[in-house]
C-alpha atoms as a PDB file:
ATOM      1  CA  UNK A   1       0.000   0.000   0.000  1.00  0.00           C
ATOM      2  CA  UNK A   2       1.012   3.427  -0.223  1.00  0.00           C
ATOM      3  CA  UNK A   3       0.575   4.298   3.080  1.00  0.00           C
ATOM      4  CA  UNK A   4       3.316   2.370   4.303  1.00  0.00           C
ATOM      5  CA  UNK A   5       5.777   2.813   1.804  1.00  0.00           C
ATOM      6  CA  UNK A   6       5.391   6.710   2.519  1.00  0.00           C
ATOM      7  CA  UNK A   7       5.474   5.699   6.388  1.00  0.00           C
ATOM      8  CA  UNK A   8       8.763   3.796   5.987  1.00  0.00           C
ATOM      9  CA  UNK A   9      10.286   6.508   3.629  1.00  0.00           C
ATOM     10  CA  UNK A  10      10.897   4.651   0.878  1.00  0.00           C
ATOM     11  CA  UNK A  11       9.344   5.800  -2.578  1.00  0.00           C
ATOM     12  CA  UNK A  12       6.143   4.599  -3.580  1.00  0.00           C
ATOM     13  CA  UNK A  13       5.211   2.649  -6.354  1.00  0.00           C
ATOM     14  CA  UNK A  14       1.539   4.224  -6.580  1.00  0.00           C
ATOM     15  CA  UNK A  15      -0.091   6.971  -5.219  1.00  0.00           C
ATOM     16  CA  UNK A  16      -3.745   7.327  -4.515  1.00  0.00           C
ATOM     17  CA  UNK A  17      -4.927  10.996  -5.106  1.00  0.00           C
ATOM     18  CA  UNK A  18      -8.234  12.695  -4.557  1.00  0.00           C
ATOM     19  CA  UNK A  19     -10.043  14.202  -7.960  1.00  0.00           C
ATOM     20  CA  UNK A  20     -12.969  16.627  -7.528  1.00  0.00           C
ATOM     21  CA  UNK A  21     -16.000  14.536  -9.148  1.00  0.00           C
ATOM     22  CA  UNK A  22     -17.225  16.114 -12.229  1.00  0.00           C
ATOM     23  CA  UNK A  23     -14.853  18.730 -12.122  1.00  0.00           C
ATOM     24  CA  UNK A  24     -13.384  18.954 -15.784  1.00  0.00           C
ATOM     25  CA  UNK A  25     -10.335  21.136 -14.911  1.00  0.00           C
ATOM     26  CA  UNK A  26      -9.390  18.359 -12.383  1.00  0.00           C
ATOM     27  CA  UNK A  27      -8.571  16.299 -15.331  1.00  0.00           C
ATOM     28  CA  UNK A  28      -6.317  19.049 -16.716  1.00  0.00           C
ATOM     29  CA  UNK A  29      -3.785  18.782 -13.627  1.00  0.00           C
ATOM     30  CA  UNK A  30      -4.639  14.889 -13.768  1.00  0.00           C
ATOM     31  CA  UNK A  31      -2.576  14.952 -17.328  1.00  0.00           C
ATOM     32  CA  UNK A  32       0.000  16.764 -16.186  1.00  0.00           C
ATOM     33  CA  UNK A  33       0.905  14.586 -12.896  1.00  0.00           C
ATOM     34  CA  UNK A  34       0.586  11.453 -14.793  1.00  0.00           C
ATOM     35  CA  UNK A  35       3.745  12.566 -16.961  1.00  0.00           C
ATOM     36  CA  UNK A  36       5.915  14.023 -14.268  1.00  0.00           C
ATOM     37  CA  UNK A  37       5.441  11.207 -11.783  1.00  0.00           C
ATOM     38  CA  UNK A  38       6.103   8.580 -14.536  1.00  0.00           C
ATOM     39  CA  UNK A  39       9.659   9.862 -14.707  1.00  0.00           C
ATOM     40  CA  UNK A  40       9.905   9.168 -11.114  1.00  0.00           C
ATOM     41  CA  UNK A  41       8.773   5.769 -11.620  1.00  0.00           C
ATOM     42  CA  UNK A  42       5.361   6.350  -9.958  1.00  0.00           C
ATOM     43  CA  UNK A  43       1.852   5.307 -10.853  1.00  0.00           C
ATOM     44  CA  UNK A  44      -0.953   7.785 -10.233  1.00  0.00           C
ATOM     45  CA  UNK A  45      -4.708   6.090  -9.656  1.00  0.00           C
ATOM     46  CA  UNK A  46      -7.599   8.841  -9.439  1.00  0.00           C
ATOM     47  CA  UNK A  47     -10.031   8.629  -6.477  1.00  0.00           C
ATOM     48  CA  UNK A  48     -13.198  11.024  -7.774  1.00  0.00           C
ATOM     49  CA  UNK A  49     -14.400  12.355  -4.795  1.00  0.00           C
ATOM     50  CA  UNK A  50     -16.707  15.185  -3.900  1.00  0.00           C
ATOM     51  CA  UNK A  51     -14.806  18.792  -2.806  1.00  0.00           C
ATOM     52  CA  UNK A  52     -15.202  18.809   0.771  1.00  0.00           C
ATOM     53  CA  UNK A  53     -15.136  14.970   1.773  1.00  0.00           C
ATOM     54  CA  UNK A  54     -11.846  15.124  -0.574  1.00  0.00           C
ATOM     55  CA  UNK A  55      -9.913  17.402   1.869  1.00  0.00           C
ATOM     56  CA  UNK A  56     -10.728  15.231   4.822  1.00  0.00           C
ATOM     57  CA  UNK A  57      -9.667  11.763   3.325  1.00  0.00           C
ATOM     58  CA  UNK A  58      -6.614  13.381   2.145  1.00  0.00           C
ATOM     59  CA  UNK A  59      -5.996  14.888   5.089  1.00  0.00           C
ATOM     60  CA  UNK A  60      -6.321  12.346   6.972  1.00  0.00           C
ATOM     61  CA  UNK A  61      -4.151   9.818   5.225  1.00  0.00           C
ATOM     62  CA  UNK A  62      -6.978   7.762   3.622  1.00  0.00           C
ATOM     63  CA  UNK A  63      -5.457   9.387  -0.053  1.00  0.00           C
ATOM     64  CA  UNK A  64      -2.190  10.227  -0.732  1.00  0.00           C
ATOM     65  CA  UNK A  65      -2.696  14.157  -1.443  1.00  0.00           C
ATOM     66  CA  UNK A  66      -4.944  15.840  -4.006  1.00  0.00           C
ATOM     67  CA  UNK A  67      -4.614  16.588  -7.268  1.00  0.00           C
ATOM     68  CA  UNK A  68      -4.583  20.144  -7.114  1.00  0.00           C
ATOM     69  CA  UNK A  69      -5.904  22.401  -4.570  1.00  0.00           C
ATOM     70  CA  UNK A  70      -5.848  27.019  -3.915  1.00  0.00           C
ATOM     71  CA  UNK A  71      -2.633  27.353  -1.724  1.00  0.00           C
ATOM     72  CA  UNK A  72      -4.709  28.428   1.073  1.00  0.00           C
ATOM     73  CA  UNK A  73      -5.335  24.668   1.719  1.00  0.00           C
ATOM     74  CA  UNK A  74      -2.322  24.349   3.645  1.00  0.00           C
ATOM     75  CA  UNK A  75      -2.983  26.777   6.169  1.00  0.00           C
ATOM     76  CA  UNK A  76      -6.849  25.357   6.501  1.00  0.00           C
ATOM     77  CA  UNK A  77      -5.181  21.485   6.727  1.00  0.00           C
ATOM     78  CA  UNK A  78      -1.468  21.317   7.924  1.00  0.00           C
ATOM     79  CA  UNK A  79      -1.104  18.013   7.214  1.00  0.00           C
ATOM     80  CA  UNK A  80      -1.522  18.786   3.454  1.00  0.00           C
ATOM     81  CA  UNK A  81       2.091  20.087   1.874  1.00  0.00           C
ATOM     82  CA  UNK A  82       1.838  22.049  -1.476  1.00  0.00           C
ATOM     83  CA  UNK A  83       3.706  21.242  -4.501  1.00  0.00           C
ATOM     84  CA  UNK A  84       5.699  24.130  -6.291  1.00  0.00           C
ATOM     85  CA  UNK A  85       5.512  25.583  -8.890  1.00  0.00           C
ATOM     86  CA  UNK A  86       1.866  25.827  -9.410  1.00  0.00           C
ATOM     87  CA  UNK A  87       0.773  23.293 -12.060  1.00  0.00           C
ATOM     88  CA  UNK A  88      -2.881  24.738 -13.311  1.00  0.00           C
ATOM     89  CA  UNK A  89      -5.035  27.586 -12.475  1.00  0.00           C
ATOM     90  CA  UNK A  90      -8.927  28.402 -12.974  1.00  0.00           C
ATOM     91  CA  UNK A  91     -10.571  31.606 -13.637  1.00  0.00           C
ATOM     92  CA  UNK A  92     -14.028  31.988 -11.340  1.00  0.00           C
ATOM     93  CA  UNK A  93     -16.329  33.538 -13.414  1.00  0.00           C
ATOM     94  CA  UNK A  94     -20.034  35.046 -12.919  1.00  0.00           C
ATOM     95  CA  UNK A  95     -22.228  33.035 -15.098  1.00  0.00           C
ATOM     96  CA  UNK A  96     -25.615  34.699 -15.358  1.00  0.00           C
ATOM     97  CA  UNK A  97     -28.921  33.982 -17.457  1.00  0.00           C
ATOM     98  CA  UNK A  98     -30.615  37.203 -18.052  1.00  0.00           C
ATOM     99  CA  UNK A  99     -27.981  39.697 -15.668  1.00  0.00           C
ATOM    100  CA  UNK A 100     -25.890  41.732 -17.068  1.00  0.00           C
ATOM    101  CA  UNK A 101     -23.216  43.806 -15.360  1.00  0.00           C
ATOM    102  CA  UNK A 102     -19.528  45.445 -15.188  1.00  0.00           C
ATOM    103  CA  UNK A 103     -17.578  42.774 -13.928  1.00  0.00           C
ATOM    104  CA  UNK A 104     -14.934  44.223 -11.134  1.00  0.00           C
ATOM    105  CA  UNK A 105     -13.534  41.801  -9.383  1.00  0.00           C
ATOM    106  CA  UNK A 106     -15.665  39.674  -6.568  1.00  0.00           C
ATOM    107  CA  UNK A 107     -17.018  42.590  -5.159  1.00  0.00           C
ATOM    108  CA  UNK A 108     -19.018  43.004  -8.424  1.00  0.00           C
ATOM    109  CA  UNK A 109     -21.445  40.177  -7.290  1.00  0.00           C
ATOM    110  CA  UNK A 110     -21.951  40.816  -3.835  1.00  0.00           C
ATOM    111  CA  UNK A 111     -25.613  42.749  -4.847  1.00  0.00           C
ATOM    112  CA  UNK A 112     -27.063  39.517  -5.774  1.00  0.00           C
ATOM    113  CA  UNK A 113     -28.095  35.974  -5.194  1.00  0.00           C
ATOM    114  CA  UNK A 114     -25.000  33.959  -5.918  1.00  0.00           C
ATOM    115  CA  UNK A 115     -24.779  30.505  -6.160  1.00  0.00           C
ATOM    116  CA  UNK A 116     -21.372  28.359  -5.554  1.00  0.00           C
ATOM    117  CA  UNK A 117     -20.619  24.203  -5.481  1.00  0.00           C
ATOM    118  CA  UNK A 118     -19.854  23.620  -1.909  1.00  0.00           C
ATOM    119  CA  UNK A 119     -16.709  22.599  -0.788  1.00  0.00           C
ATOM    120  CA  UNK A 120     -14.800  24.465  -3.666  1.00  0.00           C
ATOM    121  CA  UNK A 121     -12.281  26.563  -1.736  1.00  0.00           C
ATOM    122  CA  UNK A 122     -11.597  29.734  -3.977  1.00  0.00           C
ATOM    123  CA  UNK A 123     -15.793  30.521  -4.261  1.00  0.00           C
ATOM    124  CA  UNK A 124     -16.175  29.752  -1.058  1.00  0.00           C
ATOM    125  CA  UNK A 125     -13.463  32.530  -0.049  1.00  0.00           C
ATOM    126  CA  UNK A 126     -14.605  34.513  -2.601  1.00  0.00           C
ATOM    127  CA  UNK A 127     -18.136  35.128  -1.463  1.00  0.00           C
ATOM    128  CA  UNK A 128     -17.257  35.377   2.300  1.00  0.00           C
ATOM    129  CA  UNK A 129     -18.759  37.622   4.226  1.00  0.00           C
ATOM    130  CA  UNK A 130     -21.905  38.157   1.086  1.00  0.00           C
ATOM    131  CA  UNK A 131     -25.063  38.037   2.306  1.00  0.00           C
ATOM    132  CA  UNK A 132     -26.705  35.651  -0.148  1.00  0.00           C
ATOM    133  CA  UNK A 133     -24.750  33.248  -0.959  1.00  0.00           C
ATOM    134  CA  UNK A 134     -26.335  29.455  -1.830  1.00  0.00           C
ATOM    135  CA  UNK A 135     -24.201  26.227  -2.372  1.00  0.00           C
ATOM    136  CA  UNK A 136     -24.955  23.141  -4.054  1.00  0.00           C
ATOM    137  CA  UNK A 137     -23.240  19.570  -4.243  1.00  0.00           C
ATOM    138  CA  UNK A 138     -22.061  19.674  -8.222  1.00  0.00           C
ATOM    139  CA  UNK A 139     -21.914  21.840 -10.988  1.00  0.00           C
ATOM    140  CA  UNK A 140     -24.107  20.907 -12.747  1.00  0.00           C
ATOM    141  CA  UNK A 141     -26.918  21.506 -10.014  1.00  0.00           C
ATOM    142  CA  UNK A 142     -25.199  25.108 -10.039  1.00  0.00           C
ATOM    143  CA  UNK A 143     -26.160  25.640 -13.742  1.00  0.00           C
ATOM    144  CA  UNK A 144     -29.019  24.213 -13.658  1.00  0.00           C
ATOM    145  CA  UNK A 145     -30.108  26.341 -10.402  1.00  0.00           C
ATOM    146  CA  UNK A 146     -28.983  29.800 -12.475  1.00  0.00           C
ATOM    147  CA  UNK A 147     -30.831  28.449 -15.614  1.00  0.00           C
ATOM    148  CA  UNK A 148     -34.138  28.326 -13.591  1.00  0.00           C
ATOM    149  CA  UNK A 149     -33.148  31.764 -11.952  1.00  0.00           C
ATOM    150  CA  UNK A 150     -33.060  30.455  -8.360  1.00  0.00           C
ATOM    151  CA  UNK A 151     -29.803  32.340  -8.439  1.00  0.00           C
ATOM    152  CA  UNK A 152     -28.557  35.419  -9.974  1.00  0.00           C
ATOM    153  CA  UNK A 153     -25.025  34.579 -10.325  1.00  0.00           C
ATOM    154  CA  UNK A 154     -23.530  31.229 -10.273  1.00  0.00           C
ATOM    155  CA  UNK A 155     -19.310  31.329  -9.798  1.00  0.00           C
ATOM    156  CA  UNK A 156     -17.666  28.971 -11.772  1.00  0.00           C
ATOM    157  CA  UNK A 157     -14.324  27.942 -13.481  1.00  0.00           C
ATOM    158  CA  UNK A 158     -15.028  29.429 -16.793  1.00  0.00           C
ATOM    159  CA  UNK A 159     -13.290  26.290 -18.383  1.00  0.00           C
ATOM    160  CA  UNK A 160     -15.114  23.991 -16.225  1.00  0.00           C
ATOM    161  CA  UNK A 161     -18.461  25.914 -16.515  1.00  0.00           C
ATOM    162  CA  UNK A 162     -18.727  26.392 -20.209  1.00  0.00           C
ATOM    163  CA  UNK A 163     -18.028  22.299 -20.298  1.00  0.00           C
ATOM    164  CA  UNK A 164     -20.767  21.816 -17.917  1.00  0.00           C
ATOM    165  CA  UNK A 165     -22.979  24.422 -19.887  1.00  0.00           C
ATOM    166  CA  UNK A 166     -22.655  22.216 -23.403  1.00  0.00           C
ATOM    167  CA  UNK A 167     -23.059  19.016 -21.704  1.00  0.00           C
ATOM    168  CA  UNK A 168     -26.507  19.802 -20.484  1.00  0.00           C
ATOM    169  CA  UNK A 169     -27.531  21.728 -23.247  1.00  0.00           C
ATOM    170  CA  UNK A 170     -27.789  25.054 -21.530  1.00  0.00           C
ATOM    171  CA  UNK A 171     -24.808  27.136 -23.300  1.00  0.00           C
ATOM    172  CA  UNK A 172     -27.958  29.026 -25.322  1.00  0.00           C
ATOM    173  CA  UNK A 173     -29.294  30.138 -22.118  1.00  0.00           C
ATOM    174  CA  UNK A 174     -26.321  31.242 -19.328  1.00  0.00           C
ATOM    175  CA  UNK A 175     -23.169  32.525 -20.313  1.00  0.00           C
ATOM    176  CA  UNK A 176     -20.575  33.938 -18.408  1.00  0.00           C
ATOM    177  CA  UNK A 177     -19.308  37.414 -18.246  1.00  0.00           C
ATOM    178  CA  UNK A 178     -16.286  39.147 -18.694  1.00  0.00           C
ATOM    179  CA  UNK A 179     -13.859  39.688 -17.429  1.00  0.00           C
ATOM    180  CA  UNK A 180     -12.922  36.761 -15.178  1.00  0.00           C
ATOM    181  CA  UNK A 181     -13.470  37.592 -11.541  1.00  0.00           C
ATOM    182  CA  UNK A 182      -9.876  36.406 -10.512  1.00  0.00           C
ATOM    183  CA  UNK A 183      -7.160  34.255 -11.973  1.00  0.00           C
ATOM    184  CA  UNK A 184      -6.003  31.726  -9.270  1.00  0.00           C
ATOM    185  CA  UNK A 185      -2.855  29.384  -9.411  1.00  0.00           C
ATOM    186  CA  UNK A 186      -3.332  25.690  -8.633  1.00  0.00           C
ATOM    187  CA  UNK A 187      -0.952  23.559  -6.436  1.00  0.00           C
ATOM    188  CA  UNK A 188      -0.509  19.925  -6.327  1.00  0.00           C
ATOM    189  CA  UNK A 189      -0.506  18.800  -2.566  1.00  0.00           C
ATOM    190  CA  UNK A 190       0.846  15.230  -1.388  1.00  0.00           C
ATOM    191  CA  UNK A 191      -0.081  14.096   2.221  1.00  0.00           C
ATOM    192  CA  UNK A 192       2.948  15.056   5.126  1.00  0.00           C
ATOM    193  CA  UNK A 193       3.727  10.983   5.161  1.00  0.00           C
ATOM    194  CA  UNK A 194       5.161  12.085   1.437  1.00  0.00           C
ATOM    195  CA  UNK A 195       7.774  14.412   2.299  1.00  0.00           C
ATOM    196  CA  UNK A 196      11.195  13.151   1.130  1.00  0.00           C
ATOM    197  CA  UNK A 197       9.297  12.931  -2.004  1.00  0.00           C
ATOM    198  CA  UNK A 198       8.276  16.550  -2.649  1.00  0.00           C
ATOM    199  CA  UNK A 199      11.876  17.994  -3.593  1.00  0.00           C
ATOM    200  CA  UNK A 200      11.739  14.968  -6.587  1.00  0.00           C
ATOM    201  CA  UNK A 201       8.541  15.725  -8.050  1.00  0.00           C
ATOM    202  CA  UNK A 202       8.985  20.041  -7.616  1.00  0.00           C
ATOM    203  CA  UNK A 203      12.293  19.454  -9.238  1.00  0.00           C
ATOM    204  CA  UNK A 204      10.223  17.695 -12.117  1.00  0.00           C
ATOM    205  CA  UNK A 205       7.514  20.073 -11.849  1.00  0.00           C
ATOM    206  CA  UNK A 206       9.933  23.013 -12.193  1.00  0.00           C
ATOM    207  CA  UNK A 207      11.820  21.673 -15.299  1.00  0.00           C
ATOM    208  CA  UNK A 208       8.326  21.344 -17.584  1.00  0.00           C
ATOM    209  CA  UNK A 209       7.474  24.771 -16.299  1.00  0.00           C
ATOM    210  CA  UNK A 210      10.629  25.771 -17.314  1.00  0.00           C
ATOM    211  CA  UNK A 211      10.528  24.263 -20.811  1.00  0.00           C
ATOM    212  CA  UNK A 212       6.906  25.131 -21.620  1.00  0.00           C
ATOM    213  CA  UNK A 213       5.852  21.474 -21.454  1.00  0.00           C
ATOM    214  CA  UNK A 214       3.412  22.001 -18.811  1.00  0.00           C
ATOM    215  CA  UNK A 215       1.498  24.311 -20.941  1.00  0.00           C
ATOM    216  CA  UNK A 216       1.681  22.183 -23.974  1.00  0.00           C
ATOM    217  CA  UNK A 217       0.418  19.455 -21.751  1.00  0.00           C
ATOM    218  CA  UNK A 218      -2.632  21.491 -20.439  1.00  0.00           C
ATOM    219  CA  UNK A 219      -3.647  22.899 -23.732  1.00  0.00           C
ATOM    220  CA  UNK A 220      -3.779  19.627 -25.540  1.00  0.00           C
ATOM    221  CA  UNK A 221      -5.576  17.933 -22.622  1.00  0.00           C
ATOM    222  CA  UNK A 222      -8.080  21.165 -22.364  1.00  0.00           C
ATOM    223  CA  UNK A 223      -8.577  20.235 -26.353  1.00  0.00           C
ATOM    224  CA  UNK A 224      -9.423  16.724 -25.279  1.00  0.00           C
ATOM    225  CA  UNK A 225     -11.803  17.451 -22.539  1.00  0.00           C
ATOM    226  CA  UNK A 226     -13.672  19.728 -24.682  1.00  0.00           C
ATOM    227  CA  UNK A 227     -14.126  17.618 -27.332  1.00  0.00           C
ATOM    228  CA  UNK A 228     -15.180  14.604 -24.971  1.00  0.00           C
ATOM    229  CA  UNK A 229     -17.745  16.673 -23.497  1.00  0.00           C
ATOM    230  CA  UNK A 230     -18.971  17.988 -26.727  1.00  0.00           C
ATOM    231  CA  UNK A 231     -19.613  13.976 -27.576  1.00  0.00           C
ATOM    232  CA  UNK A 232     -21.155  13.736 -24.462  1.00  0.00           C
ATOM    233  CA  UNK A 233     -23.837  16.834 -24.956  1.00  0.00           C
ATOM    234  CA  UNK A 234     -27.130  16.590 -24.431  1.00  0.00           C
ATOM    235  CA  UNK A 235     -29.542  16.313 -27.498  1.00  0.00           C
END
């Protein structure tokens, strides 16, 4: 298992990570791990779980870390190291049906009834403190909810939300505004039992920054997730 290889500090041969379900920019970080812990010799198996119940079983040692995760995660669970350099990033956006407005930043939305999936770390912080703020379990209850106008605003990846949008058939009736309401960086995080291996893979990590093959990587596997969820539309 890897739990005890980690435990004894020896490398391990596979690593269990937690994968937001139905999360299509999960799969973008997904392709990039895969190739930079093959050239450490380790396998990579996928665990899709939902956002919050993935932080506590990754946490807690029942995974070996997360696929990729705000920064802020390690303050919220110390047991959780982060991965540099960053290795992704999303772009919350304010998807609307009807709405339209001069996008500012997250204080833009704060007028209206948002909507967020629950457990997703960066819309949770962003909407903090806003006095109507309603989350759901999946995105796809998110766009469904601002489709029927039970929200104003749903916040969304705007990768992962236009996805969602042509897979159930909705991309005629919400859209998402622009500009962006922030650009966040994403950070692969491995569980503490990991830590002689985190100077191996950031080394790795750091070199396909460096050479632009992380970027090559994410574009071509954005191309594939697009067109797998363009098969996958609804009629």
């Amino acid at each position: 298992m890897a739990l005890d290889a980690g435990a004894a500090g020896a490398v391990p041969s596979t690593l269990r990570l937690a994968r937001l379900d139905g999360v299509p920019d999960q799969r973008i970080g997904s392709e990039i791990l895969k190739v930079a812990y093959a050239r450490l010799g380790i396998e990579l198996q996928f665990v899709a779980v939902p956002a919050l119940r993935s932080l506590l079983e990754s946490s807690e040692g029942r995974l070996d870390g997360e696929v990729q995760r705000i920064l802020n995660v390690e303050v919220q669970y110390p047991t959780l190291l982060a991965v540099r350099p960053s290795i992704n990033y999303i772009e919350p956006a304010a998807f609307v049906k009807k709405l339209d407005f001069k996008v500012q930043g997250w204080p833009s939305i704060a007028a209206y009834q948002v909507g967020i999936v629950r457990g997703v770390g960066s819309s949770e912080a962003g909407t903090q403190g806003m006095a109507r703020v309603t989350a759901v379990p999946s995105m796809e209850a998110l766009m469904r909810m601002v489709a029927a106008e039970r929200v104003d605003v749903a916040v969304n990846d705007r990768l992962s939300g236009m996805l969602i949008l042509q897979q159930l058939g909705l991309q005629g009736e919400v859209h998402p505004l622009d500009p962006p309401l922030q650009r966040i960086p994403l950070y692969h995080f491995l569980h503490m039992r990991h830590a002689e291996l985190l100077p191996r893979i950031e080394e790795t990590l750091r070199g396909m920054a460096a050479s632009g093959e992380l970027e090559q990587i994410r574009s071509r596997a954005a191309k594939r997730i697009a067109e797998d969820y363009e098969r996958r539309a609804l009629p």
